[in-house]
Protein backbone atom coordinates (compact mmCIF):
# COMPACT_ATOMS: atom_id res chain seq x y z
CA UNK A 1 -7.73 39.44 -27.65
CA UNK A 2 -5.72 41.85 -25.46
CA UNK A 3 -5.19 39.44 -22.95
CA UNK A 4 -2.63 37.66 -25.62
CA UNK A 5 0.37 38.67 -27.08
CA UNK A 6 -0.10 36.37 -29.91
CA UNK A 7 -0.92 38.21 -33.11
CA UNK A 8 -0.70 35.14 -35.62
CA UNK A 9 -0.34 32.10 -36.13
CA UNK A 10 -0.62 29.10 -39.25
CA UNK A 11 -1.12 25.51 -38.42
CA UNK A 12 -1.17 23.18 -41.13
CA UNK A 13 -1.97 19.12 -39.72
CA UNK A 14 -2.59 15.54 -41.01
CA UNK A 15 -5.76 13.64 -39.62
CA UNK A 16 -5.93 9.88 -39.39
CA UNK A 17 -9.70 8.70 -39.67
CA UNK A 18 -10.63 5.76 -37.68
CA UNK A 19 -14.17 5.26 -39.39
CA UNK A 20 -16.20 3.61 -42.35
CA UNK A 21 -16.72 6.39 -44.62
CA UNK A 22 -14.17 8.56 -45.96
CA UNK A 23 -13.25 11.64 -43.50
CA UNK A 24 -15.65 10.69 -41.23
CA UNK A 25 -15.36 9.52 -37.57
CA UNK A 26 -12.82 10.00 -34.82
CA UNK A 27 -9.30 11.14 -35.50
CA UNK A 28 -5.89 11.37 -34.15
CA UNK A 29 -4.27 15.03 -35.65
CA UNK A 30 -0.67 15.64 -36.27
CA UNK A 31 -0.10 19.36 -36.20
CA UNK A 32 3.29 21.88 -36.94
CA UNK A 33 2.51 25.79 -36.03
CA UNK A 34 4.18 28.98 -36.74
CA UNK A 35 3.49 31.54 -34.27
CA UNK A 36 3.76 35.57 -34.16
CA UNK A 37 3.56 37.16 -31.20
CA UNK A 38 4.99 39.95 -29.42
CA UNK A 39 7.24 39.58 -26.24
CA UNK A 40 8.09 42.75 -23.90
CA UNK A 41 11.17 43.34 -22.01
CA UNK A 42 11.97 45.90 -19.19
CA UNK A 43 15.23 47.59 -19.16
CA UNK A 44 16.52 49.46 -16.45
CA UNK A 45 19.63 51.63 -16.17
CA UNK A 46 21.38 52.40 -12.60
CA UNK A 47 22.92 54.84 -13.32
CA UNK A 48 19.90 57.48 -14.24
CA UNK A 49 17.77 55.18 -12.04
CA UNK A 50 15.06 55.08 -15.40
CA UNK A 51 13.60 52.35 -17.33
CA UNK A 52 12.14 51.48 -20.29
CA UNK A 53 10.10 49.00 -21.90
CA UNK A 54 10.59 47.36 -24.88
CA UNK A 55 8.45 45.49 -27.09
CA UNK A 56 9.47 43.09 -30.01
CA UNK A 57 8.09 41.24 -32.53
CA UNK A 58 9.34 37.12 -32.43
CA UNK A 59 7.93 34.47 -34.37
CA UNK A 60 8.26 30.86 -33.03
CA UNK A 61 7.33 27.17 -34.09
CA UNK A 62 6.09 23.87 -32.51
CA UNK A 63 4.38 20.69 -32.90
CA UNK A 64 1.13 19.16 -31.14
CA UNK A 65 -1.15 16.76 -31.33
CA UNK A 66 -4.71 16.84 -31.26
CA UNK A 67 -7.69 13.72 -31.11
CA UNK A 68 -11.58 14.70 -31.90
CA UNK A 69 -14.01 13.49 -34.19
CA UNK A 70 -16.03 14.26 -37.43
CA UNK A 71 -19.76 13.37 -38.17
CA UNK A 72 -22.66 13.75 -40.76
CA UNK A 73 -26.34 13.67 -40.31
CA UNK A 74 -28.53 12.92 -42.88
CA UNK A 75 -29.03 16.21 -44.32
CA UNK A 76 -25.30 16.12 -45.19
CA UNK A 77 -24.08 18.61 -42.13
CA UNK A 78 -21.24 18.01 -40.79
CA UNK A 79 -19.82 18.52 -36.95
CA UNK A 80 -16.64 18.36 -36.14
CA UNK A 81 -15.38 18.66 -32.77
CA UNK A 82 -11.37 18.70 -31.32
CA UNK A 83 -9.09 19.61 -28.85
CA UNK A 84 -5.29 18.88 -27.94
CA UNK A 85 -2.11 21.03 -27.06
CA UNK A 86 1.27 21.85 -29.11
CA UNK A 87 5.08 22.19 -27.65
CA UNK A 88 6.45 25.51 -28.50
CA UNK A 89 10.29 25.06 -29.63
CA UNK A 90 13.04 27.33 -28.88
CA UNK A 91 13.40 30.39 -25.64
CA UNK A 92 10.34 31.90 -26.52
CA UNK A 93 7.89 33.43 -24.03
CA UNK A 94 5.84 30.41 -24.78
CA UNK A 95 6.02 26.52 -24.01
CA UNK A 96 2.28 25.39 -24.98
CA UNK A 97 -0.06 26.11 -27.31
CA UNK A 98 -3.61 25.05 -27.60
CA UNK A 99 -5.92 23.49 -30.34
CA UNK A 100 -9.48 23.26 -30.11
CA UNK A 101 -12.48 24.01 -32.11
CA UNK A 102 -16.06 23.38 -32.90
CA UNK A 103 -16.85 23.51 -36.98
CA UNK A 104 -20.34 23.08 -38.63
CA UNK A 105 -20.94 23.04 -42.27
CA UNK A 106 -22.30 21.60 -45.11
CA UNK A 107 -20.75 18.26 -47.03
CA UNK A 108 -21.37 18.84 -50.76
């Protein structure tokens, strides 16, 4: 989206199941994240009363947490729906970021 300066990001998490069947039900999700994104910076000099802009490519990391739940209907499709929010680490541009999603698909 051009609205974000994010360009990337990889979040690998751990979901405890709170339900009868296996990987099925509500959950509570552990996440980390590694983020790419691109910060800008303006620079100006007094002296030849210009400036200049300068972008730069960071990369960042944080952890979050996430609840939502997971469920089948009889024709084996599964819903799964989640949301929660992640503290970014470090001086980065960034303090938050999100994690929420809809999935449907097909249990085999």
């Amino acid at each position: 989206e051009e609205f974000s300066d994010w360009k990337w990001g990889i979040t690998p998490y751990y979901r405890l199941f709170f339900g009868k069947q296996a990987a099925l039900g509500f959950f509570v999700e552990g996440n980390a994240t590694l983020l790419g994104y691109e910060d800008y910076d303006y620079i100006y000099d007094q002296v030849t009363m210009t400036g200049m802009s300068i972008e730069e490519n960071k990369i960042t990391s944080g952890f979050g947490l996430a609840v939502g739940g997971k469920f089948k209907t009889s024709r084996d499709v599964v819903v799964e729906v989640y949301g929660g929010i992640g503290r970014v680490l470090g001086d980065g541009s960034y303090e938050s970021y999100p994690r929420f999603g809809i999935n449907i698909g097909k249990r085999f």
